[in-house]
Protein backbone atom coordinates (compact mmCIF):
# COMPACT_ATOMS: atom_id res chain seq x y z
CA UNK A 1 21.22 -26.17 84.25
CA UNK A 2 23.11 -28.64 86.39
CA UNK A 3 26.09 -28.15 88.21
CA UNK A 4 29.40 -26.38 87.05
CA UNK A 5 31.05 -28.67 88.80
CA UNK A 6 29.65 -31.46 86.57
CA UNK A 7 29.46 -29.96 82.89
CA UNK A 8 27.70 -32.12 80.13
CA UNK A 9 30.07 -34.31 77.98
CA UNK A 10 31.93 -32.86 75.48
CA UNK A 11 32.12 -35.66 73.34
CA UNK A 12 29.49 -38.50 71.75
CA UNK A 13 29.96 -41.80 71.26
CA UNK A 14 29.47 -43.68 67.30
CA UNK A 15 26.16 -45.37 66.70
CA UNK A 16 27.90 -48.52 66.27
CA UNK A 17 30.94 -48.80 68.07
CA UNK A 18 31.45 -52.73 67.14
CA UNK A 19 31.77 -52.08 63.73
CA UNK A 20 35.03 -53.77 62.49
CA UNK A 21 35.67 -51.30 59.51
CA UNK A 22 35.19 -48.25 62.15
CA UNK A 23 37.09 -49.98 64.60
CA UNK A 24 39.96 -50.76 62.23
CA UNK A 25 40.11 -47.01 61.26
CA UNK A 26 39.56 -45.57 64.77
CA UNK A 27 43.11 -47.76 65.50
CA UNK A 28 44.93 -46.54 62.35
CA UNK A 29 44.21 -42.94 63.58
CA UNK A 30 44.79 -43.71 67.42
CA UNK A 31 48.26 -44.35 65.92
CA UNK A 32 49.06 -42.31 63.76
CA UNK A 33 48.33 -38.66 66.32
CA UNK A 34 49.41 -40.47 69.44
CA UNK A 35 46.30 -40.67 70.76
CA UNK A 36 45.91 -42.06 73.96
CA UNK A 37 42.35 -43.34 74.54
CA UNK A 38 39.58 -43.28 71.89
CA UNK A 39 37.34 -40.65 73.92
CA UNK A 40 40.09 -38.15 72.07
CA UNK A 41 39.16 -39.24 69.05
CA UNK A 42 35.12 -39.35 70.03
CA UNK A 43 35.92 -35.44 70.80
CA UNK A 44 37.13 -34.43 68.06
CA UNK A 45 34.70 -36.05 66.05
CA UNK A 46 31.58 -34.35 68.13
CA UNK A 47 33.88 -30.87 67.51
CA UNK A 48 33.97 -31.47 63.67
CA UNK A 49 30.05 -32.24 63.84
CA UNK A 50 29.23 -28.99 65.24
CA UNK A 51 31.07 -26.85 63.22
CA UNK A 52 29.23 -28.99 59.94
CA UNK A 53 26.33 -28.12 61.85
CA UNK A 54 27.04 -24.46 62.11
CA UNK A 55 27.83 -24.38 58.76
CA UNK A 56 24.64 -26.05 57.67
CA UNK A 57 22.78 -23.81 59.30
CA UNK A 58 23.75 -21.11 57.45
CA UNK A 59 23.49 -22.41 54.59
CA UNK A 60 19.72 -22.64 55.29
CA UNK A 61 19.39 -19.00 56.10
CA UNK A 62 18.61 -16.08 53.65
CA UNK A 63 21.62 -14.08 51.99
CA UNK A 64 21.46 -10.95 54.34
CA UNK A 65 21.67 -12.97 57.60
CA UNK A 66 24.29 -15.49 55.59
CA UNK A 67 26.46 -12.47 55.04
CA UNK A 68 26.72 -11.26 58.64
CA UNK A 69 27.28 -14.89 60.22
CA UNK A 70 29.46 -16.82 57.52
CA UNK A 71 32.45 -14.10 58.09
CA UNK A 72 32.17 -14.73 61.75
CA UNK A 73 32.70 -18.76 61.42
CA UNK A 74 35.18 -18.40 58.90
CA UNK A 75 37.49 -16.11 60.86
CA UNK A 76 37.27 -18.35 64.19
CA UNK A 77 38.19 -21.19 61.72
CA UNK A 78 41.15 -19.43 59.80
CA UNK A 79 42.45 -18.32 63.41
CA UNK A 80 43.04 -22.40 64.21
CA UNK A 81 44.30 -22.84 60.70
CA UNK A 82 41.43 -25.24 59.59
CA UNK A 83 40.36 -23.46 56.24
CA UNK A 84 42.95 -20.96 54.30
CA UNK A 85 41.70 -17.45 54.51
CA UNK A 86 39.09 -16.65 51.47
CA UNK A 87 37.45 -20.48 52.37
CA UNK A 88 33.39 -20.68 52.16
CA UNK A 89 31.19 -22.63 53.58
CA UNK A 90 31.62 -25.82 51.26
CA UNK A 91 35.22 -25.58 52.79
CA UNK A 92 34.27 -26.35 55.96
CA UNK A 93 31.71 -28.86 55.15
CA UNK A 94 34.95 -31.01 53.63
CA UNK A 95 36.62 -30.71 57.17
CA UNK A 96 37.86 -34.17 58.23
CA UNK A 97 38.65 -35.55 61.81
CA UNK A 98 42.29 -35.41 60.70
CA UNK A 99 42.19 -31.93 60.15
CA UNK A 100 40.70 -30.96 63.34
CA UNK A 101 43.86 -33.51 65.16
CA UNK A 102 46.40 -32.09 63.32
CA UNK A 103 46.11 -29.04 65.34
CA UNK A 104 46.24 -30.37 68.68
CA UNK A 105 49.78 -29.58 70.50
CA UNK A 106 50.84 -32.92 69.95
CA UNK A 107 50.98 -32.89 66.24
CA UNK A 108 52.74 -29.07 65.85
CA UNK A 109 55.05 -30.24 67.96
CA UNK A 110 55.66 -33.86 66.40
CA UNK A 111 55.86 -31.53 62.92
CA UNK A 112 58.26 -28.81 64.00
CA UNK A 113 60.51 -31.06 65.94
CA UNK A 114 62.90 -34.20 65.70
CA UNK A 115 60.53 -36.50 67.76
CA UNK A 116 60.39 -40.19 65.92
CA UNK A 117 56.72 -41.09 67.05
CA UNK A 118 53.54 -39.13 68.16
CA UNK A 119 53.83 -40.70 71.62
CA UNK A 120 57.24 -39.34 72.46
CA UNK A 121 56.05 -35.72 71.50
CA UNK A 122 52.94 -36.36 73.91
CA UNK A 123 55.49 -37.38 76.93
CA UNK A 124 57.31 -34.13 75.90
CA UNK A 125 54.22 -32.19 76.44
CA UNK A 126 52.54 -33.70 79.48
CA UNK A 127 55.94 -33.71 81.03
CA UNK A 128 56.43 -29.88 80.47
CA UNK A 129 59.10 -29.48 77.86
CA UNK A 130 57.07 -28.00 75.41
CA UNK A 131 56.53 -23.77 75.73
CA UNK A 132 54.15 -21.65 73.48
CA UNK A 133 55.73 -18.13 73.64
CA UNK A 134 56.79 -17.35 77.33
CA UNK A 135 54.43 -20.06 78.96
CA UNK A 136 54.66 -23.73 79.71
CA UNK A 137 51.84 -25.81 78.08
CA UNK A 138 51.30 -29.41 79.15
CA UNK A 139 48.11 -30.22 77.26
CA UNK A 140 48.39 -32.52 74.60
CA UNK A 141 45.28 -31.80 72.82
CA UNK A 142 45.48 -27.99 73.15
CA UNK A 143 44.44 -26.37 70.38
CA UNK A 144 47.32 -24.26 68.50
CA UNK A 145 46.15 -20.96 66.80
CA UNK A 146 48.21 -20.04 63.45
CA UNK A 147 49.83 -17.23 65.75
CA UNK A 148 50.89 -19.17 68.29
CA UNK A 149 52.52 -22.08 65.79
CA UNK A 150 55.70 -20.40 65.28
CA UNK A 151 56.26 -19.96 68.91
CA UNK A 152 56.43 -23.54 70.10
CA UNK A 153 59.35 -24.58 71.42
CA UNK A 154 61.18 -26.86 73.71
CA UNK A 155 62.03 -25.47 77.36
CA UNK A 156 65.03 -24.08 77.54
CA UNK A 157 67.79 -26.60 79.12
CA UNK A 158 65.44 -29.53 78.72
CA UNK A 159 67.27 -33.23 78.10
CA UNK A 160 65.32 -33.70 74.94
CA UNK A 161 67.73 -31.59 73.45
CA UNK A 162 70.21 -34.17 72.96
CA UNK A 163 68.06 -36.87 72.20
CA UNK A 164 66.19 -34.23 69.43
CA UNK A 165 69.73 -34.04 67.99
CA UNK A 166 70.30 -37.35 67.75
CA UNK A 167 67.41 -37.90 66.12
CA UNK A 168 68.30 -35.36 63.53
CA UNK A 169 71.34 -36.49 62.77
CA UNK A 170 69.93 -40.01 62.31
CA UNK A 171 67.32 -38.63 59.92
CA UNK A 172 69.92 -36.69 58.19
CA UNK A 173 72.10 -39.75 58.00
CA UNK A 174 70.26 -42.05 56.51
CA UNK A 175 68.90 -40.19 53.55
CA UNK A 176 72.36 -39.13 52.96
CA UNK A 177 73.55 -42.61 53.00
CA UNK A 178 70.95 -43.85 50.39
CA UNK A 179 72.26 -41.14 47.82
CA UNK A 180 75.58 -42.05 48.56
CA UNK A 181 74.77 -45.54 47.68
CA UNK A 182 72.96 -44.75 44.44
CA UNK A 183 75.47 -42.09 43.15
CA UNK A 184 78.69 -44.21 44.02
CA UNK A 185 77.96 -46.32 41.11
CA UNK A 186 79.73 -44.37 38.70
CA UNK A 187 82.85 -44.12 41.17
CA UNK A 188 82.97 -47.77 42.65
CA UNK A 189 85.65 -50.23 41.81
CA UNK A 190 84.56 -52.87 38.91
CA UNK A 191 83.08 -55.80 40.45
CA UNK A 192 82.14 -53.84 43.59
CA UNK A 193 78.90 -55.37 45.27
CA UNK A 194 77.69 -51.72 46.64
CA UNK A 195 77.88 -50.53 43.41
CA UNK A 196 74.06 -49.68 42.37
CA UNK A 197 74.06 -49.68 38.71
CA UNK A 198 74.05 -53.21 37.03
CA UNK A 199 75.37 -52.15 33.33
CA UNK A 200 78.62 -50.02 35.00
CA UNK A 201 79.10 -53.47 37.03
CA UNK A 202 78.73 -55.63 33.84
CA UNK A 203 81.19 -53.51 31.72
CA UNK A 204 83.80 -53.29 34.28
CA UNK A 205 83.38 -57.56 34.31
CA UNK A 206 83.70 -57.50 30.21
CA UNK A 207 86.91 -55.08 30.26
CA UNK A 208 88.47 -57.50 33.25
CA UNK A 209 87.71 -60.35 31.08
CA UNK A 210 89.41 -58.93 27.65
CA UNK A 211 92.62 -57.86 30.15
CA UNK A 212 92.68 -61.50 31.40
CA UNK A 213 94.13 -63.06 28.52
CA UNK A 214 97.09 -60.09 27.68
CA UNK A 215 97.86 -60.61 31.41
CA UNK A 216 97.79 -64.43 31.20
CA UNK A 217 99.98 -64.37 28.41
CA UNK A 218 103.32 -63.90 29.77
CA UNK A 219 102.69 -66.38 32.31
CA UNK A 220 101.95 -68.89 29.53
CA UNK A 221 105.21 -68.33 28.14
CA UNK A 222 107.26 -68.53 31.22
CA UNK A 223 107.28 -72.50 30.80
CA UNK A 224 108.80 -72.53 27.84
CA UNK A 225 111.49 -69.84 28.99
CA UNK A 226 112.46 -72.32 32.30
CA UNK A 227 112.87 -75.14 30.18
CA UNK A 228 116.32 -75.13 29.51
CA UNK A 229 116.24 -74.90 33.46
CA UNK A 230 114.04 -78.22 33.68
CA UNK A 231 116.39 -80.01 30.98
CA UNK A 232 119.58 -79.21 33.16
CA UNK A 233 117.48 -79.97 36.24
CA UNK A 234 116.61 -83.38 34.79
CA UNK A 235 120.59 -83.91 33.65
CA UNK A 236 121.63 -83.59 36.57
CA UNK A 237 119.01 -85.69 38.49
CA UNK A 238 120.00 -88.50 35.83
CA UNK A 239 123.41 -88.13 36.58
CA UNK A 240 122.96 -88.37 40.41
CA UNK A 241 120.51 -91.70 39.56
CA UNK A 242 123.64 -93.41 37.30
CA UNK A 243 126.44 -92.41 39.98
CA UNK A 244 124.02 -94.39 42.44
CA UNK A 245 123.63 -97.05 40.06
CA UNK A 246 126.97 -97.49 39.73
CA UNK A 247 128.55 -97.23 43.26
CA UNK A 248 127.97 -100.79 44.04
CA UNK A 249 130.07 -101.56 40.94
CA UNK A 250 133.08 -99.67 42.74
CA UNK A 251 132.74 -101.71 45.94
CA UNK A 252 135.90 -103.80 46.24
């Protein structure tokens, strides 16, 4: 039997951990749930194996015994919120390792709340801001039932509560900002470069161009109105040059 102290492992390894395509996609989903070592990963994997197995097994068994053991599995699944309720067996047998993480206490909590990565929801949990109903869980890969869900919460006067609303705000902000961007179109000035639509932008160019001309107009005139000005302008210049001309003439 062994000692309690020292119970078997709860997780096994991959036949062939060196593979580069397994590696590649054991990274992508260390990554993506925030996981911290790979042995998380390894146990969820073995967890997701027995529960095929179970599942298996019944399959292999006559109707009568099927009937009084299928019910059983598919209630202890529905209760963790890995098949819907009315699933078979065939349901389970499509199970995928990212089913079985998404209901770790890391991912409700990186779903329900403002948290930008997986790894800051993680510090939130191992460093006790995270409650399930009235009690203070700091396990990141606890298991949350489909009761429990809608009790998770942050502690009460935590400091993650401003940086949660910053984080909402930011993610509120920035959506908002896009659909400001592509609905101003209609209302920006012609010629405007945050202007998103390219035809509005081209018409407002064609209308400036047909106004150039009637405004231009009046300031091609305006020559020809000043040049009585310009004639009396050059009189009297010419009369200024022929009085210097002649004032060395006058000198006695």
């Amino acid at each position: 039997m062994g000692d309690p102290r020292y119970p078997r492992r709860a997780w096994r390894k991959p036949k062939r951990p060196l593979n580069y395509d397994l590696k590649m996609d054991e990274l992508k989903t260390l990554g993506g749930f925030g996981l911290r070592t790979k042995r998380e990963l390894w146990k969820a994997r073995t967890e997701l194996s027995r529960l095929r197995q179970q599942a298996r097994s019944l399959l292999a068994l006559g109707e009568e015994a099927r009937g009084e053991r299928e019910p059983v599995l598919i209630r202890s699944l529905e209760r963790i919120g890995l098949v819907k309720p009315g699933s078979g067996l065939d349901d389970v047998l499509n199970l995928q390792v990212n089913d079985v993480l998404a209901r770790r206490l890391q991912s409700i909590v990186m779903q329900k709340m403002a948290f930008r990565t997986p790894y800051q929801a993680r510090q939130a949990v191992v460093h006790g801001h995270i409650m399930i109903g009235e009690r203070i869980v700091d396990i990141p890969s606890y298991t949350v039932t489909v009761e429990e869900e809608d009790s998770v919460r942050l502690l009460p006067g935590s400091p993650l509560e401003e940086m949660l609303e910053a984080n909402k705000k930011l993610a509120e902000s920035a959506p908002s900002g896009e659909d400001e961007g592509g609905e101003g179109a209609a209302g920006a000035e012609p010629g405007d470069p945050g202007s998103a639509d390219g035809l509005e932008r081209a018409g407002a160019a064609a209308q400036d161009a047909e106004a150039a001309p009637a405004a231009d107009a009046p300031a091609a005139d305006a020559p020809a109105a000043d040049a009585p000005a310009a004639d009396a302008a050059g009189g009297d210049a010419a009369a200024q040059g022929d009085g210097a001309e002649q004032a060395p003439g006058r000198a006695p």
